[in-house]
N, C-alpha and C. Protein backbone atom coordinates (compact mmCIF):
# COMPACT_ATOMS: atom_id res chain seq x y z
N UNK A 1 99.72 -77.88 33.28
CA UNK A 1 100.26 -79.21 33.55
C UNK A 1 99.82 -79.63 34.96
N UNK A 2 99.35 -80.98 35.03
CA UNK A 2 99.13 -81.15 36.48
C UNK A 2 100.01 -81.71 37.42
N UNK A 3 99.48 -81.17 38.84
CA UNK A 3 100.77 -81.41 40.02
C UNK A 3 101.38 -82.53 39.84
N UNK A 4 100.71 -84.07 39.33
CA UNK A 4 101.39 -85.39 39.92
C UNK A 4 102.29 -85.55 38.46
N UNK A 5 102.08 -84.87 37.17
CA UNK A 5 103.01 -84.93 36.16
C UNK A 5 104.46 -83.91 36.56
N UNK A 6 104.35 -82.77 36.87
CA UNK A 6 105.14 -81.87 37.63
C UNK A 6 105.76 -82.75 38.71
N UNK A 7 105.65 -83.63 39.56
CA UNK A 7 106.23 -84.21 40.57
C UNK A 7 107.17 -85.09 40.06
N UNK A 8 106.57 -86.13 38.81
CA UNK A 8 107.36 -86.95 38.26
C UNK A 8 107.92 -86.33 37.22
N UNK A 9 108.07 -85.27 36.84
CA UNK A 9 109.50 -85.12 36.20
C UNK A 9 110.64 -84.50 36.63
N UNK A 10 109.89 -83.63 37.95
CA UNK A 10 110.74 -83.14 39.21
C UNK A 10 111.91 -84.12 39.98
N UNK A 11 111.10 -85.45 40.14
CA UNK A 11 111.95 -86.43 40.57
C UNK A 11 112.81 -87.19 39.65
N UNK A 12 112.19 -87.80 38.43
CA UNK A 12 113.06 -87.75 37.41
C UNK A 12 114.30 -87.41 37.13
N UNK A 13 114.26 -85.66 37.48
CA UNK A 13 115.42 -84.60 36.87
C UNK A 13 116.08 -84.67 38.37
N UNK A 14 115.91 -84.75 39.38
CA UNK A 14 116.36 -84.98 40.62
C UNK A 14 117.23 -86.40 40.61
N UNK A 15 116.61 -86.87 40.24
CA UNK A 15 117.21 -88.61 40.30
C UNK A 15 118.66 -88.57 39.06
N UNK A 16 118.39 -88.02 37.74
CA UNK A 16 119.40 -87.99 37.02
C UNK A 16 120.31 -87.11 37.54
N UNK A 17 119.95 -85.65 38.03
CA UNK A 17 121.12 -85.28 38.56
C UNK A 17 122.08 -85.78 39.61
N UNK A 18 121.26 -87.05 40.38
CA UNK A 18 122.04 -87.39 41.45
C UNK A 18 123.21 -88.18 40.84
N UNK A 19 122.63 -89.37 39.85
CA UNK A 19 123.28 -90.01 39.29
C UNK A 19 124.51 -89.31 38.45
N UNK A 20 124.06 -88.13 37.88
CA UNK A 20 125.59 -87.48 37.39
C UNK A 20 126.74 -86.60 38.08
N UNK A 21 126.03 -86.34 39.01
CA UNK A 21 126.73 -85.71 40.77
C UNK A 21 127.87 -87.43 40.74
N UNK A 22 127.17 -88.27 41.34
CA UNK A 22 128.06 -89.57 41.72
C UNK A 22 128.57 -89.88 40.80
N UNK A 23 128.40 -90.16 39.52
CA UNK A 23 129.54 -90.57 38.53
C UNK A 23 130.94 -89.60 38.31
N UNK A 24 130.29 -88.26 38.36
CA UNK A 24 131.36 -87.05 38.21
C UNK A 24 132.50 -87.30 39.30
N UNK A 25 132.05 -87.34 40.40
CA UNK A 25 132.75 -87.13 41.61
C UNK A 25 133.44 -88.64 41.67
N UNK A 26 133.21 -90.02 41.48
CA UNK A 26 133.82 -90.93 41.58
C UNK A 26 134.96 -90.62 40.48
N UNK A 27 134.79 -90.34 38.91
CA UNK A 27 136.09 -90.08 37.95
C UNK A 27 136.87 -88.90 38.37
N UNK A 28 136.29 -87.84 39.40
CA UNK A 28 136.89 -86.62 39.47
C UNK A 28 138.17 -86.39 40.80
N UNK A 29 137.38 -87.32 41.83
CA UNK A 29 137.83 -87.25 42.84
C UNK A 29 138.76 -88.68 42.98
N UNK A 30 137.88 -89.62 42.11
CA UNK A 30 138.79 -90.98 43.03
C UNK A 30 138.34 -91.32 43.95
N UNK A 31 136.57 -90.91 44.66
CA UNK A 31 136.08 -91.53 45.51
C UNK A 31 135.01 -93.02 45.45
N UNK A 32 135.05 -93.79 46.05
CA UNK A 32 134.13 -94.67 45.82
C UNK A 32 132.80 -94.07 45.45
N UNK A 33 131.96 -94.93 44.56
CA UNK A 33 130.30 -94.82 44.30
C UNK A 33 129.40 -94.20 45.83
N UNK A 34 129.90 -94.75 47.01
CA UNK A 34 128.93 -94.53 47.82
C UNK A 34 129.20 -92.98 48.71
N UNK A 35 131.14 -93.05 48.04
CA UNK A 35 131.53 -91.69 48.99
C UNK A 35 130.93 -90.64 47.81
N UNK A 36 130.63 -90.87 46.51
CA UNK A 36 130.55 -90.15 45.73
C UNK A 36 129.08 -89.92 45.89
N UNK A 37 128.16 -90.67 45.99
CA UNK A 37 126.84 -90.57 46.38
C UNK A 37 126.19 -89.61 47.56
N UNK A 38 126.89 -90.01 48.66
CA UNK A 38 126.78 -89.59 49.86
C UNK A 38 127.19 -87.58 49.61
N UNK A 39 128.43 -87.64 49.15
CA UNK A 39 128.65 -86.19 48.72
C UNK A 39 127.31 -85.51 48.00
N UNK A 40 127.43 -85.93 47.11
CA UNK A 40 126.44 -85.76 46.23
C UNK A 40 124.76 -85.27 46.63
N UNK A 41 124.17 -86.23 47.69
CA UNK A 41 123.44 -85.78 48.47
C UNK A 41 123.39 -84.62 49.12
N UNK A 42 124.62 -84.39 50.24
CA UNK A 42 124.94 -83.63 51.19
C UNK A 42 124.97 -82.52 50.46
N UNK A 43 125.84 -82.01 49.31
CA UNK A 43 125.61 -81.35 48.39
C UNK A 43 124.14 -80.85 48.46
N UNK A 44 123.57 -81.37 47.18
CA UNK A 44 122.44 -80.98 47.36
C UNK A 44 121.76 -80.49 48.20
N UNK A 45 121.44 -81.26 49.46
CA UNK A 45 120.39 -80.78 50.46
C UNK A 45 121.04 -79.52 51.43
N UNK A 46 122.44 -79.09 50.92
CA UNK A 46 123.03 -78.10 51.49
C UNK A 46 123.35 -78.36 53.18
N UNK A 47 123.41 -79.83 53.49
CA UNK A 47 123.72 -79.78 54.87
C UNK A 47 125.45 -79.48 54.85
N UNK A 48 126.24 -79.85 54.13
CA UNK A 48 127.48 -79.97 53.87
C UNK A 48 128.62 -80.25 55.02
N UNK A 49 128.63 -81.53 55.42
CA UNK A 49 129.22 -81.87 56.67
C UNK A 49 130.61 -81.61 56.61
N UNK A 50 131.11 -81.64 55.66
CA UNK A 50 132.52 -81.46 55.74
C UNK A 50 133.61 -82.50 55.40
N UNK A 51 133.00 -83.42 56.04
CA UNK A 51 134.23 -84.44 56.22
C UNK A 51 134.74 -85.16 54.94
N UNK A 52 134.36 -84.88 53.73
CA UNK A 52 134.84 -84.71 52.03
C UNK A 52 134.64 -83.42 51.70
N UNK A 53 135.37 -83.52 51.16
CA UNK A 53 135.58 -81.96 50.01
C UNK A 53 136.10 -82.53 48.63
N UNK A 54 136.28 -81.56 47.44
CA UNK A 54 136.76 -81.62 46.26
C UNK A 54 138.27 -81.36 46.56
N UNK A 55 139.17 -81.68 45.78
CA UNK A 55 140.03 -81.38 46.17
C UNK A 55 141.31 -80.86 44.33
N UNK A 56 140.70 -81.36 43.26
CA UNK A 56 141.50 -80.67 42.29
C UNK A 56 140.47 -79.42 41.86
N UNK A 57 140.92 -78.64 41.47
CA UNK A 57 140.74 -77.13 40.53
C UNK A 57 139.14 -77.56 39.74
N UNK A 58 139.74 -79.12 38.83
CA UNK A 58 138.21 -78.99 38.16
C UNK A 58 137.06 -79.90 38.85
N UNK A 59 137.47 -80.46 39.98
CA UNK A 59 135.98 -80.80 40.90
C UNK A 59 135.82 -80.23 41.44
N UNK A 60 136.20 -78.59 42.25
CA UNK A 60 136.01 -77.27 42.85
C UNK A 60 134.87 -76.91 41.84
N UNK A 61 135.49 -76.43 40.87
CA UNK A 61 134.75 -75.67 39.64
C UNK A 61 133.36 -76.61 39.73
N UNK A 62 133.21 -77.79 39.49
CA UNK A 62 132.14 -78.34 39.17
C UNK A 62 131.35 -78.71 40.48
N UNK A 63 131.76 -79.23 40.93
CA UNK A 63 130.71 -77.93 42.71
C UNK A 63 130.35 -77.00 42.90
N UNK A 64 130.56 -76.10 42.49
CA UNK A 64 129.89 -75.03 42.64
C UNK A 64 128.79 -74.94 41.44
N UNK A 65 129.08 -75.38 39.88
CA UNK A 65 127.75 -75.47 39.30
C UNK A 65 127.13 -76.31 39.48
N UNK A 66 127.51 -77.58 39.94
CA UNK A 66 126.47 -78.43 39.98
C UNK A 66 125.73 -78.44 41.35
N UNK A 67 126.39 -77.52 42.91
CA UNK A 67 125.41 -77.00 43.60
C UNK A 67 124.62 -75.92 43.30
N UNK A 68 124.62 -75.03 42.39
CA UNK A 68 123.64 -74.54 41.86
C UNK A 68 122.27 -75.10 41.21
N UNK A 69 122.72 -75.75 39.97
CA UNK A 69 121.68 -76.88 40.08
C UNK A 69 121.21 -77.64 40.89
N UNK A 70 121.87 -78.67 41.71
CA UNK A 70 121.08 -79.35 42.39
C UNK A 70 120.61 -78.94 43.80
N UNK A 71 120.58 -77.80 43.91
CA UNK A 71 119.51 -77.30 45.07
C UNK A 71 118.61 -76.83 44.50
N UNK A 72 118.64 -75.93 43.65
CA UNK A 72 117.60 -75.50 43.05
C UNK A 72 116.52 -76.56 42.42
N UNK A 73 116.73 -77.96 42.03
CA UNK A 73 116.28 -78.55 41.65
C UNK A 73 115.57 -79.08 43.35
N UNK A 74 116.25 -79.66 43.62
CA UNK A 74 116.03 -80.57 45.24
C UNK A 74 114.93 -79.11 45.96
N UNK A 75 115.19 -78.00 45.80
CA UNK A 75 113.95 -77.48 46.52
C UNK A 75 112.76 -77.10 46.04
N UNK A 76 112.27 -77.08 44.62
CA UNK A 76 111.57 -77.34 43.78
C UNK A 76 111.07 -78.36 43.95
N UNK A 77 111.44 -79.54 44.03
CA UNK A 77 110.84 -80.50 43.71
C UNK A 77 110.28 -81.10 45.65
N UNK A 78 110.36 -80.82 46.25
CA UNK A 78 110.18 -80.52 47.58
C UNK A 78 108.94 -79.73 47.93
N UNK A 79 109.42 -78.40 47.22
CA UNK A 79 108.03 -77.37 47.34
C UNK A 79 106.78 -78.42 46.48
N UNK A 80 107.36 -79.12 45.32
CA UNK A 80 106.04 -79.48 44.75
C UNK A 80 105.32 -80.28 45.62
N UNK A 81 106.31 -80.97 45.88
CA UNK A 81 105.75 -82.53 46.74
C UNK A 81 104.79 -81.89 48.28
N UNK A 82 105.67 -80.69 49.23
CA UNK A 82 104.90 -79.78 49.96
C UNK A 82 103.18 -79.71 49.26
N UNK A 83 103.37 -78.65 48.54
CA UNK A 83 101.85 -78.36 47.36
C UNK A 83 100.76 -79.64 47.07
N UNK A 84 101.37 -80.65 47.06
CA UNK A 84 100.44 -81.99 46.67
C UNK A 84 99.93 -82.28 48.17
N UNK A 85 101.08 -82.40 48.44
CA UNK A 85 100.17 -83.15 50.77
C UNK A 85 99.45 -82.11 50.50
N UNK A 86 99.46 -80.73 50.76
CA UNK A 86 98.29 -79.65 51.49
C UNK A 86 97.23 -79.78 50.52
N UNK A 87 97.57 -79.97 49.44
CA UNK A 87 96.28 -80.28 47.93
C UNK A 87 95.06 -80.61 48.65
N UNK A 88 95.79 -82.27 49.04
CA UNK A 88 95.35 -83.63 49.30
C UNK A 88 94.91 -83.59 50.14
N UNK A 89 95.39 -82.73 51.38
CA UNK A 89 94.82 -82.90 52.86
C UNK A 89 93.86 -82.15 52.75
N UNK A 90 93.92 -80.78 51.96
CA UNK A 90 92.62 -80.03 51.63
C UNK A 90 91.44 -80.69 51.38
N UNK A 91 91.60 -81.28 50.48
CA UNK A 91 90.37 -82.23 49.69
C UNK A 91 89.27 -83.08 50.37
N UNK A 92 90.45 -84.05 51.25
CA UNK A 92 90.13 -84.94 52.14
C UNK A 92 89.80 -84.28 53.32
N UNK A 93 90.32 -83.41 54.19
CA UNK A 93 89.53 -82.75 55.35
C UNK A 93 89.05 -81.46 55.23
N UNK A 94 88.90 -80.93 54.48
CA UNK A 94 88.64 -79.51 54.20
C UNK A 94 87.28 -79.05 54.37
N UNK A 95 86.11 -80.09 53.92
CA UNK A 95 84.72 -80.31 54.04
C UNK A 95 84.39 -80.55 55.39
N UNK A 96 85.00 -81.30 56.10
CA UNK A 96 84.79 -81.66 57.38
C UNK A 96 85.10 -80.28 58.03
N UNK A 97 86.06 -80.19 58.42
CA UNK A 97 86.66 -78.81 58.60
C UNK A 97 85.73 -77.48 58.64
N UNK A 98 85.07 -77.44 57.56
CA UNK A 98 84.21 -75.90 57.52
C UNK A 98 83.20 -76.46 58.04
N UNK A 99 82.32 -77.66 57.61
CA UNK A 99 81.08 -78.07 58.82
C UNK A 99 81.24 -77.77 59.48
N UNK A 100 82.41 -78.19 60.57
CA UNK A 100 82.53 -78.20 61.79
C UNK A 100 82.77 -76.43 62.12
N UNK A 101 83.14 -75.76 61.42
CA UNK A 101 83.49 -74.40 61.84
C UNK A 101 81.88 -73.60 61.80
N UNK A 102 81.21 -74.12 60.64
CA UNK A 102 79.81 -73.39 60.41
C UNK A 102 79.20 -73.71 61.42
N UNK A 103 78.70 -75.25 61.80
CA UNK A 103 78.33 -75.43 63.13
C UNK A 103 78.69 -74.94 64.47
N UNK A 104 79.86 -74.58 64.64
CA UNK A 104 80.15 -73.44 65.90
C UNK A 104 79.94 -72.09 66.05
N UNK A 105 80.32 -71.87 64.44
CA UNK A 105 79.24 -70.52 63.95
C UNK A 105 78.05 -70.51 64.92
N UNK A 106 77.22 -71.51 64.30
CA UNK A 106 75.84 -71.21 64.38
C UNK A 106 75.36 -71.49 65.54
N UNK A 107 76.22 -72.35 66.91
CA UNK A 107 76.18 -73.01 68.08
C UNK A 107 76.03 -71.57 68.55
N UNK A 108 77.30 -70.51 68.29
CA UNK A 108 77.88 -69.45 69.24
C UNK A 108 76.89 -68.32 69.35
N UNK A 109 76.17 -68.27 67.60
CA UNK A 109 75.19 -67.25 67.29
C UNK A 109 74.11 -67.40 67.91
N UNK A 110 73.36 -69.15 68.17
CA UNK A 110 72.35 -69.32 69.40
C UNK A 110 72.39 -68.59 70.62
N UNK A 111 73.51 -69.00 71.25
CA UNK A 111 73.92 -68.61 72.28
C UNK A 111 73.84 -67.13 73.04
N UNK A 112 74.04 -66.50 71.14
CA UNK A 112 74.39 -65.18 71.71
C UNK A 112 72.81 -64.49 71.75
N UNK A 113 71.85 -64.71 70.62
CA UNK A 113 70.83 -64.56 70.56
C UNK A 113 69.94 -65.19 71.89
N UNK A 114 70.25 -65.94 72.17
CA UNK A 114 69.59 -66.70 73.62
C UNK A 114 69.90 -66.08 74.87
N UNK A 115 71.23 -65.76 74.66
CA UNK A 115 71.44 -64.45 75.90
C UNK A 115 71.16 -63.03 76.09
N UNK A 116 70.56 -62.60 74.51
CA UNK A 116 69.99 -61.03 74.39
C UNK A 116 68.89 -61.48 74.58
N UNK A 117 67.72 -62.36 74.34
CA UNK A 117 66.61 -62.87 74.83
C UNK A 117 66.59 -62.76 76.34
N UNK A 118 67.49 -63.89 77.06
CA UNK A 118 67.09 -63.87 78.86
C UNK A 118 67.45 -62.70 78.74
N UNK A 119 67.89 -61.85 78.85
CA UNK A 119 68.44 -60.20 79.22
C UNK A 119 67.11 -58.89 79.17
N UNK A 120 66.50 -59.49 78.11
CA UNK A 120 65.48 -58.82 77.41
C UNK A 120 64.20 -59.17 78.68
N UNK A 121 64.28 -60.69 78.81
CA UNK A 121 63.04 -60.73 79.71
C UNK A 121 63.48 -60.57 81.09
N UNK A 122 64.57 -60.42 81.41
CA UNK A 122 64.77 -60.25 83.08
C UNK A 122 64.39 -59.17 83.17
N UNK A 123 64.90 -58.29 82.01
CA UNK A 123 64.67 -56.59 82.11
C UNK A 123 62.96 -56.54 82.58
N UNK A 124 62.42 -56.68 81.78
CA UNK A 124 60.90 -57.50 81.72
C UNK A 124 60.43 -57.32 83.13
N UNK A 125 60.82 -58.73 83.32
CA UNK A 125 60.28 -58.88 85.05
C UNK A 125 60.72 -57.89 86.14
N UNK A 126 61.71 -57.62 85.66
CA UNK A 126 62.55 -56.30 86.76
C UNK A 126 61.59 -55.37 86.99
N UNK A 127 61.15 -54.73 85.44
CA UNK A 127 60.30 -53.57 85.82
C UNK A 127 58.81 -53.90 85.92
N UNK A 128 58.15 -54.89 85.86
CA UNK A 128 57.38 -55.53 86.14
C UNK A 128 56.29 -55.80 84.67
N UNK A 129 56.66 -55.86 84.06
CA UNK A 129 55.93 -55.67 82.86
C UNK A 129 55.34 -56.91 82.35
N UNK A 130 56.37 -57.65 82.81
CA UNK A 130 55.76 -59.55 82.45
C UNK A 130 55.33 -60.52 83.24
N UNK A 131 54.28 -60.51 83.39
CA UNK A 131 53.67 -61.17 84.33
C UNK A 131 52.02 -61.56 83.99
């Protein structure tokens, strides 16, 4: 399957879970859409600020599975999206990139060969041989 089909159903399944995170938590808790949203997020991305919590037996219970799911989902779909930039950046500078590395290669290997050369002929003239 390829990466950009993998991304969109990653986000997809990301996006519906958010939406059933916020509906749950608005009938469960009695919080508004946006406090239910906002949880919902925080949840997920595991920052978990605190300042809401669940507070009956069965929105406890359903926090804890539905933070199972939705991290696992939210970092999946993260790693994919990760995997596509480096793809992409590969592709696009990656060619440039080794030119430029082969060419210093081959700058450094002059260099070095050009300096066992003068070495070779100073020796040369030292003992008088070239002339």
């Amino acid at each position: 399957m390829k990466t950009l089909t993998k991304i969109e159903i990653a986000i997809s399944t990301l996006v519906l879970i958010m939406i059933i995170g916020t509906v749950s938590y608005h009938y469960l808790e009695g919080w508004t859409y946006v406090d239910s949203f906002y949880f919902t997020g925080v949840t997920m991305t595991t920052v978990g600020y605190g300042d809401l919590h669940p507070t009956s037996n069965l929105s406890k219970i359903f926090t804890v599975l539905f933070a199972f799911a939705g991290i696992g989902i939210t970092l999946f779909t993260v790693s994919l999206l990760a995997t596509q930039y480096f793809e992409t950046r590969e592709k696009r500078f990656g060619i440039q990139i080794e030119r430029r590395f082969l060419e210093d290669l081959k700058k450094n290997f002059n260099m070095k060969v050009f300096r066992k050369r003068r070495r070779a002929a100073r020796k040369e003239i030292l003992k008088g041989t070239r002339f």
